[in-house]
Protein backbone atom coordinates (compact mmCIF):
# COMPACT_ATOMS: atom_id res chain seq x y z
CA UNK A 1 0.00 0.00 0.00
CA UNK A 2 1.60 3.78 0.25
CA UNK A 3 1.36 6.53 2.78
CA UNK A 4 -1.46 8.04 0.92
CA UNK A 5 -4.04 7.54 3.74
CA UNK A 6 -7.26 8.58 1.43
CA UNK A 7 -5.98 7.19 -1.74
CA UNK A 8 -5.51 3.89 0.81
CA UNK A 9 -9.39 4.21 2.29
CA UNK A 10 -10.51 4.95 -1.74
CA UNK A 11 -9.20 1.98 -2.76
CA UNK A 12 -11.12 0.17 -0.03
CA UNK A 13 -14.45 1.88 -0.16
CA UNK A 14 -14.22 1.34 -3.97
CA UNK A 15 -14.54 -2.40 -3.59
CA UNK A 16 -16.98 -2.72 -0.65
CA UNK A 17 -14.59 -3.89 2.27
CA UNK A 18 -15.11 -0.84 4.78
CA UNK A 19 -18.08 -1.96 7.44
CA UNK A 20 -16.61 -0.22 10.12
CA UNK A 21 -14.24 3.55 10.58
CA UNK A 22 -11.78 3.25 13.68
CA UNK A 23 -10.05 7.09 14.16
CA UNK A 24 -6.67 6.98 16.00
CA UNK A 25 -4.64 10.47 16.39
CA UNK A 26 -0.95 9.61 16.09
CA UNK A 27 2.24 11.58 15.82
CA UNK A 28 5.78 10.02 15.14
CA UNK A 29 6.71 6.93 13.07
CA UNK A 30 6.05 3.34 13.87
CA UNK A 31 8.81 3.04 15.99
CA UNK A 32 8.39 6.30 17.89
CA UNK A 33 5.20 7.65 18.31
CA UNK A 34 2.08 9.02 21.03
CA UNK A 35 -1.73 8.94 20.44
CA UNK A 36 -2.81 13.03 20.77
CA UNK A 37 -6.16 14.04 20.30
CA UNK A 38 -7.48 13.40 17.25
CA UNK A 39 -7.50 17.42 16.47
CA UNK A 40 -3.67 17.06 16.49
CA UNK A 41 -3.12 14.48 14.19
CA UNK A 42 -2.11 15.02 10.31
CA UNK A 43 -4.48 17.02 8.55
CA UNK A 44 -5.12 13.64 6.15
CA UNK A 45 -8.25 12.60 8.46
CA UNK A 46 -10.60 15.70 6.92
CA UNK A 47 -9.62 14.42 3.52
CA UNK A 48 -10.01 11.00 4.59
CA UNK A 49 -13.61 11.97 5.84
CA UNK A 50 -14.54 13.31 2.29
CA UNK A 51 -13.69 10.13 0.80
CA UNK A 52 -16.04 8.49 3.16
CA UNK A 53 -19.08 11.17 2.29
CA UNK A 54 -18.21 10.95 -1.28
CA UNK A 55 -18.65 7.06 -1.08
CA UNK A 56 -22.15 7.48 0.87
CA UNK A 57 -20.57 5.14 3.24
CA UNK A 58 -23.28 4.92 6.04
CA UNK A 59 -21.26 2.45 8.08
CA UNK A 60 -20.24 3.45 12.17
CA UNK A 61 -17.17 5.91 12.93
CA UNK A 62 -15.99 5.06 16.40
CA UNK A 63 -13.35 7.37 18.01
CA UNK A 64 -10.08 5.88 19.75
CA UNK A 65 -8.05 6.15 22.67
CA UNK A 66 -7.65 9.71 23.75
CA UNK A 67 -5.27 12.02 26.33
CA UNK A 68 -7.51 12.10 29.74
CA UNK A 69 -8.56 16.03 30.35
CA UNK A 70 -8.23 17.19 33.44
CA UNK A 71 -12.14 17.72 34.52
CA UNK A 72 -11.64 13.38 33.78
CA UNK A 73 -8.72 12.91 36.28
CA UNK A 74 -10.81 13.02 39.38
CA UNK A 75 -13.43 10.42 37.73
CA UNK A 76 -12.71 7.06 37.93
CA UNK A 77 -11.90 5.76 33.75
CA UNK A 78 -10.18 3.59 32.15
CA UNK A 79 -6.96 5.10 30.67
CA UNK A 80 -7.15 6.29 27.02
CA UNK A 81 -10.94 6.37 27.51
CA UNK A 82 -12.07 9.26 29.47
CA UNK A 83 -14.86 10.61 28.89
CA UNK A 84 -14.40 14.05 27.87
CA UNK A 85 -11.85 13.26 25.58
CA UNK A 86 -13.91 10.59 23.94
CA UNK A 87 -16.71 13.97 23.52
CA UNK A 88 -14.05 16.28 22.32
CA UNK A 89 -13.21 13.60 19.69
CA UNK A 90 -16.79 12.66 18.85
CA UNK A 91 -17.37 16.28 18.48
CA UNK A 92 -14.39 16.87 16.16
CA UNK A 93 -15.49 13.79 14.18
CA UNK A 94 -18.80 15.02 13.50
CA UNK A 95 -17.39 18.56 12.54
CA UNK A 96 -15.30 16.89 10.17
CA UNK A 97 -18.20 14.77 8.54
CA UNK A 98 -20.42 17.78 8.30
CA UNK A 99 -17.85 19.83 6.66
CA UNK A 100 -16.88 17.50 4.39
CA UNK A 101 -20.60 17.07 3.65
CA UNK A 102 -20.93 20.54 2.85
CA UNK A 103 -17.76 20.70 0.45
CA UNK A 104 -18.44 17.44 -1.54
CA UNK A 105 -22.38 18.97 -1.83
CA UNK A 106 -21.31 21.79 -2.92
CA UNK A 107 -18.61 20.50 -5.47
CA UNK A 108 -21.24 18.21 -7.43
């Protein structure tokens, strides 16, 4: 495959073998890296998105792990899985879907 994250995701949603969208922010390299929030990682994920809206794929996004905020350090979580990181990346997520909505509507 290549590093070309959408052109990777095209390929898939092109012959049917995408049920099911897992986000994960990373930064670094496969030997080195740290999950951020997802509004950190490369900007590829809004492009990625548009492939997704473009394909009418009406399959379930799911957000990953994400840094614990500190409003979550007092509640009792599991790490990676607080919850108001998981809303600040749901949140992002559906910004991202609705823009890309907009952009692919209003390119057609």
């Amino acid at each position: 495959m290549t590093n070309d994250l959408p052109a990777t995701v095209r390929h898939f949603l092109e012959t049917g073998r995408v049920f099911f969208v897992h986000f994960r922010a990373v930064k670094g390299n496969a030997r080195a890296f740290e999950e951020v929030f997802i509004d950190e990682a490369p900007d590829q994920f809004y492009l990625v998105m548009k492939e997704f809206v473009k394909h009418s794929f009406n399959g379930p996004f799911r957000v990953d792990h994400t840094p614990t905020l500190s409003g979550d350090i007092a509640q009792l979580s599991v790490p990676g899985y607080s919850a108001l990181g998981r809303l600040h990346a749901i949140g992002y997520l559906q910004a991202l879907y609705r823009a890309a909505q907009i952009e692919v509507a209003n390119n057609s």
